[in-house]
Protein backbone atom coordinates (compact mmCIF):
# COMPACT_ATOMS: atom_id res chain seq x y z
CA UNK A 1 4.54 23.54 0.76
CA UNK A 2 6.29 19.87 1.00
CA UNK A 3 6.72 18.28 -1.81
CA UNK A 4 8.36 14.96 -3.20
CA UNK A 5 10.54 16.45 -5.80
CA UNK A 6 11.30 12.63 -6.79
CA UNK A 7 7.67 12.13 -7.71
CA UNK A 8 6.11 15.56 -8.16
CA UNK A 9 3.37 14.95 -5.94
CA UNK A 10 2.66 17.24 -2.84
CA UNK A 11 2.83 16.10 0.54
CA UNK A 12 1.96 18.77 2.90
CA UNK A 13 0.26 22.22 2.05
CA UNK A 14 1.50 24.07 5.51
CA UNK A 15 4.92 24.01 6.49
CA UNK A 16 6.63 25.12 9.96
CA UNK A 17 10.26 25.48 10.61
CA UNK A 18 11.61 24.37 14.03
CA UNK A 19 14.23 27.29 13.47
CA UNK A 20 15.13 28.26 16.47
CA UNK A 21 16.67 26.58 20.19
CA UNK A 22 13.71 26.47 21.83
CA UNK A 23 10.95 25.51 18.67
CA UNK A 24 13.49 22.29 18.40
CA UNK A 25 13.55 21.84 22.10
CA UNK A 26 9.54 21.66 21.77
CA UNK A 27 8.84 20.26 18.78
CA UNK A 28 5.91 18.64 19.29
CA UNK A 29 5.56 18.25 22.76
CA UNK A 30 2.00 19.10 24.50
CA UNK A 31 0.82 19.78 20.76
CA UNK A 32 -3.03 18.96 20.35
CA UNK A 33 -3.42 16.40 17.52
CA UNK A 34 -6.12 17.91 16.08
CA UNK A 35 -4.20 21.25 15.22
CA UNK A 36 -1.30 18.92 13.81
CA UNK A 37 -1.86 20.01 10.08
CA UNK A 38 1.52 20.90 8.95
CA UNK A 39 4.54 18.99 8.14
CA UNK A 40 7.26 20.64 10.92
CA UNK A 41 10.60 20.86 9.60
CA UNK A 42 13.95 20.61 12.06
CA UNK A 43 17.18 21.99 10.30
CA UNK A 44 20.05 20.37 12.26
CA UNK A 45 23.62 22.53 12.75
CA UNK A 46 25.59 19.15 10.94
CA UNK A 47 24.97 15.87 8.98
CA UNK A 48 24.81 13.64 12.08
CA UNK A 49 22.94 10.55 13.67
CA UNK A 50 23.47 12.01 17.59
CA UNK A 51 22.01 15.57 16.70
CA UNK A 52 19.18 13.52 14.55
CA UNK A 53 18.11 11.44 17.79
CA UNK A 54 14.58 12.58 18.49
CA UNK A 55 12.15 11.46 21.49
CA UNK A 56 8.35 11.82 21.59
CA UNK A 57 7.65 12.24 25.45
CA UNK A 58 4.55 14.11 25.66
CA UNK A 59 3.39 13.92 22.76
CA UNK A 60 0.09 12.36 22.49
CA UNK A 61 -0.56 11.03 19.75
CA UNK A 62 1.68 8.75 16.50
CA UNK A 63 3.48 10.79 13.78
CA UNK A 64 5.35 9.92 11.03
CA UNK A 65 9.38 10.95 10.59
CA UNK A 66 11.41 11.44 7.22
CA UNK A 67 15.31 11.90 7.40
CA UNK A 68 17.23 13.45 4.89
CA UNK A 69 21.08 14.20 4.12
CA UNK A 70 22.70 17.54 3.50
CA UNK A 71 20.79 17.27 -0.50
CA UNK A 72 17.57 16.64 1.07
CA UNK A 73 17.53 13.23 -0.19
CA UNK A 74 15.54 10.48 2.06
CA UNK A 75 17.88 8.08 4.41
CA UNK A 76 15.26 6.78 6.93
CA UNK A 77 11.64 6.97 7.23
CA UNK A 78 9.99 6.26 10.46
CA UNK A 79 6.08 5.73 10.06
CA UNK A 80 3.71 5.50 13.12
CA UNK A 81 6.33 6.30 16.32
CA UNK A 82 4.44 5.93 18.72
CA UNK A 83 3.55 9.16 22.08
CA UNK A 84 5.90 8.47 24.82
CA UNK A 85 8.92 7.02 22.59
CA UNK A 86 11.78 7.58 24.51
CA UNK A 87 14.50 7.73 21.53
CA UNK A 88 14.67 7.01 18.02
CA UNK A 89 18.01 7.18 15.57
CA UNK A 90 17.75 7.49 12.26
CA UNK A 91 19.88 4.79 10.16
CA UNK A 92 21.83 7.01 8.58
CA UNK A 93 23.28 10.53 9.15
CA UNK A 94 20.66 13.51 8.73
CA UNK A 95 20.68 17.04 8.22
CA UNK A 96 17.05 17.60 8.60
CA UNK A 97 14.11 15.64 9.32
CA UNK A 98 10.24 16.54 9.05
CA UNK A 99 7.68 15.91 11.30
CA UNK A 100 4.41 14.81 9.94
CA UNK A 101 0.99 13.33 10.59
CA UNK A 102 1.05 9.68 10.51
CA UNK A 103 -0.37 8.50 6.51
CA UNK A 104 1.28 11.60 5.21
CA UNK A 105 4.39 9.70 4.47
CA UNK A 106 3.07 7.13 2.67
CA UNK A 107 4.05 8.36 -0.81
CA UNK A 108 7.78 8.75 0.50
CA UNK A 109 10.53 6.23 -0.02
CA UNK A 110 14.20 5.87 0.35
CA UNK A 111 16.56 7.47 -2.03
CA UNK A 112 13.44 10.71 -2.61
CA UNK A 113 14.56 14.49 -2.60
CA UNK A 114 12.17 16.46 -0.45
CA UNK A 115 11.68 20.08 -1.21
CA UNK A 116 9.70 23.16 1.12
C-alpha cells in the first residue's frame, strides 16, 4: 500500500516496484490505461535530477508523478503529464519517484513523507 505518512490517509491500495533494468526501462510504456490500478514505484541507484528525468513516449494516456529525496519526503509533484512527453525533470534531486493515475495525487503536497 501507498500511503501519505504526513497525513495518514492512503493513496494507492496496489503497489509495483520498477526494480529491475528492464521494468525501469518500460515503465509504463504500451501499458493499457484501464489496467493502470497501482501506484508504480522507480527506486533510483543515487539522489539525482539526470537519473530522475523520465519521458512518457508511448504511453497513452496522462498520469500523475511524485518525487521524493533519499527520506521519502516530496520535492516535486507533476500532475496530468501528458502521453507522448518527451522529458520531464523534477525540480529538485530524487531518489525515487511513483507513478500514478492522474487524481491520485491530489491529496499530496510538497514537504509529505510517502511510505509503501
Amino acid at each position: 500500500m501507498l500511503s501519505n505518512k504526513t497525513t495518514g490517509k492512503k493513496i494507492m491500495q496496489k503497489v509495483l516496484h520498477a526494480d529491475t533494468h528492464w521494468l525501469r526501462l518500460k515503465g509504463l510504456m504500451f501499458e493499457d490505461q484501464r489496467r493502470f490500478d497501482y501506484a508504480l514505484v522507480f527506486t533510483l541507484p543515487r539522489q539525482s535530477i539526470a537519473n530522475a528525468t523520465i519521458h512518457m513516449l508511448f504511453v497513452f494516456f496522462p498520469i500523475d508523478v511524485v518525487y521524493l529525496d533519499n527520506e521519502k519526503k516530496v520535492v516535486d509533484i507533476v500532475r496530468k503529464l501528458q502521453p507522448f512527453s518527451p522529458y520531464y525533470a523534477p525540480r529538485r534531486p530524487a531518489k525515487f519517484f511513483v507513478e500514478l493515475p492522474v487524481g491520485k495525487s491530489l491529496g499530496v503536497k510538497l514537504g509529505d513523507r510517502l511510505e509503501w
